[in-house]
Protein backbone atom coordinates (compact mmCIF):
# COMPACT_ATOMS: atom_id res chain seq x y z
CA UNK A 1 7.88 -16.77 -5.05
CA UNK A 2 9.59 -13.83 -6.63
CA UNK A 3 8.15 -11.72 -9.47
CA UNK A 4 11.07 -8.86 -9.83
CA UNK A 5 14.48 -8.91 -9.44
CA UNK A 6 16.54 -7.94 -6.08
CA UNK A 7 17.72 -4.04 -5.79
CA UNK A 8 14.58 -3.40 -8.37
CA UNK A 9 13.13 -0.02 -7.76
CA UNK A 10 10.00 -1.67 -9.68
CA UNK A 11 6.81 -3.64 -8.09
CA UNK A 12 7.10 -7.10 -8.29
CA UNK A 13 4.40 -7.02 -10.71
CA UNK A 14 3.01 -4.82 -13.22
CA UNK A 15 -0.41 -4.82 -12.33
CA UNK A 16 -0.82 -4.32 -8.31
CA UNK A 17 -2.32 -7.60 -6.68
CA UNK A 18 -5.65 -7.30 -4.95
CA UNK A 19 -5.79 -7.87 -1.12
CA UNK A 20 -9.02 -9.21 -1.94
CA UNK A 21 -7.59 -11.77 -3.72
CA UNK A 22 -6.17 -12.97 -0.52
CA UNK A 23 -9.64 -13.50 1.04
CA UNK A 24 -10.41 -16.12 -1.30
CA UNK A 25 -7.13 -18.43 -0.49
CA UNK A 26 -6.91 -19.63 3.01
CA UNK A 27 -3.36 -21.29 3.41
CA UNK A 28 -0.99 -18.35 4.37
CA UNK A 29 1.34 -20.04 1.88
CA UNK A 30 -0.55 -20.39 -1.50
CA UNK A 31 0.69 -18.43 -4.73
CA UNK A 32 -1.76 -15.57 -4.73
CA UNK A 33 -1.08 -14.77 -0.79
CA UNK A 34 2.50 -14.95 -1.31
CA UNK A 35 2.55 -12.38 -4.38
CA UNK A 36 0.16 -10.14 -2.38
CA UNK A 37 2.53 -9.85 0.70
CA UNK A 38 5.78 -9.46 -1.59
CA UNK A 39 4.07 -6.56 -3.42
CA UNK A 40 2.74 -4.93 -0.24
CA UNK A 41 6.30 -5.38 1.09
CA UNK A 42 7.78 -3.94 -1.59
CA UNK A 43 5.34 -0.67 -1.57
CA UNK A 44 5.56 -0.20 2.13
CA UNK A 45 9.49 -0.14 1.64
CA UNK A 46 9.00 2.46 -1.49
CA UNK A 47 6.71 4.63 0.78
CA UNK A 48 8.58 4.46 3.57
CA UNK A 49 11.80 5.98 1.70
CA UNK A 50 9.61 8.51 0.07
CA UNK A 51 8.07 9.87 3.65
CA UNK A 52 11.83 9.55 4.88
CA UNK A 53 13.05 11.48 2.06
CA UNK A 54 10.25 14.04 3.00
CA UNK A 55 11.32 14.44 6.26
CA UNK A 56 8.95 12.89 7.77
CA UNK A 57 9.42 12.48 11.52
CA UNK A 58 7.98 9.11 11.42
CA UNK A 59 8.20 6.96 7.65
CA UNK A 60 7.37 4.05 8.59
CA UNK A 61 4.43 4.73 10.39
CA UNK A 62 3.17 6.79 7.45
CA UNK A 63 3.72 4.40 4.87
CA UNK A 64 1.46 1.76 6.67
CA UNK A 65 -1.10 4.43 7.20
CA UNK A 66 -0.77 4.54 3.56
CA UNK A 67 -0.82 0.73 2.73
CA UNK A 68 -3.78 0.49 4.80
CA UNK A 69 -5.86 3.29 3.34
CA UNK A 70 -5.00 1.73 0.03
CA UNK A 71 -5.99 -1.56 1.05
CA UNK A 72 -8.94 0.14 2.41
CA UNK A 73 -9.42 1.86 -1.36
CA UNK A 74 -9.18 -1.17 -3.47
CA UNK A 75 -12.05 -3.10 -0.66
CA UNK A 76 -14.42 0.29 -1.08
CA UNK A 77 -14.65 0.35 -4.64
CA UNK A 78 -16.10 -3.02 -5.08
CA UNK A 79 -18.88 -2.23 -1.81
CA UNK A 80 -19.55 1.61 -3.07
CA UNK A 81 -18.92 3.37 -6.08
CA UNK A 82 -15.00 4.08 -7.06
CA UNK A 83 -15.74 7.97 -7.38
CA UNK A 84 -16.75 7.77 -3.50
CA UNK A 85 -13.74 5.17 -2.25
CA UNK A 86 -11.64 7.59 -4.77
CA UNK A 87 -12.06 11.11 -3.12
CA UNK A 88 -12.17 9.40 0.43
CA UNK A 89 -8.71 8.00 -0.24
CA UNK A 90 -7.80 11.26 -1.87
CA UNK A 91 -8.53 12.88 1.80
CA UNK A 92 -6.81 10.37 3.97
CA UNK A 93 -3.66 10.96 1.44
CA UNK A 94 -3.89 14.91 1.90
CA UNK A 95 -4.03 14.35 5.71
CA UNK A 96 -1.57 12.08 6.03
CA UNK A 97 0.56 14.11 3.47
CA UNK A 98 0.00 16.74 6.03
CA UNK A 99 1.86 15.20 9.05
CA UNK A 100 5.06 15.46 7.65
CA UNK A 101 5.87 19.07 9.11
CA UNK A 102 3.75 18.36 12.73
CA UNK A 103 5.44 16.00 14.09
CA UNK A 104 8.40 17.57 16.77
């Protein structure tokens, strides 16, 4: 299933899917898990470029730090309040932000 066109420097889809969509759709195949993983795909690849471009030592590590603490996010701010999943995201950004010149 493909929702943008190749060499597109746009998500697949306007609105970002939610991974916890997924949890509701059990075959690895169906529509909704399919979208999810082709959008995560396609911001892991943007972030990774973006770290590279940085100069980060390692961008591919540091965009799936990212993916995951935006994964993590989107799950906190239906279980708390999105002011608290919103500045502890905001942290885990500046940290990660923050390895860019410490790694040798």
């Amino acid at each position: 299933m493909t929702t943008s066109r190749p060499g597109s420097s746009r998500p697949p889809s306007a609105a970002a899917p939610s991974p916890n969509a997924v949890s509701e759709f059990e075959d690895p195949q169906s529509p909704v898990r399919l979208v999810v993983a082709e959008h995560r795909q396609w911001h892991y690849q943007f972030l990774r470029r973006a770290f590279e471009d940085a100069g980060h030592q390692l961008p591919a590590n540091a965009a799936r730090h990212f993916v995951t603490l935006r994964d993590g996010a989107m799950s906190a701010a239906y279980l708390d309040t999105p002011t608290t999943a919103i500045r502890t995201f905001a942290r885990g950004v500046d940290r990660l932000i923050r390895t860019i010149d410490t790694f040798p």
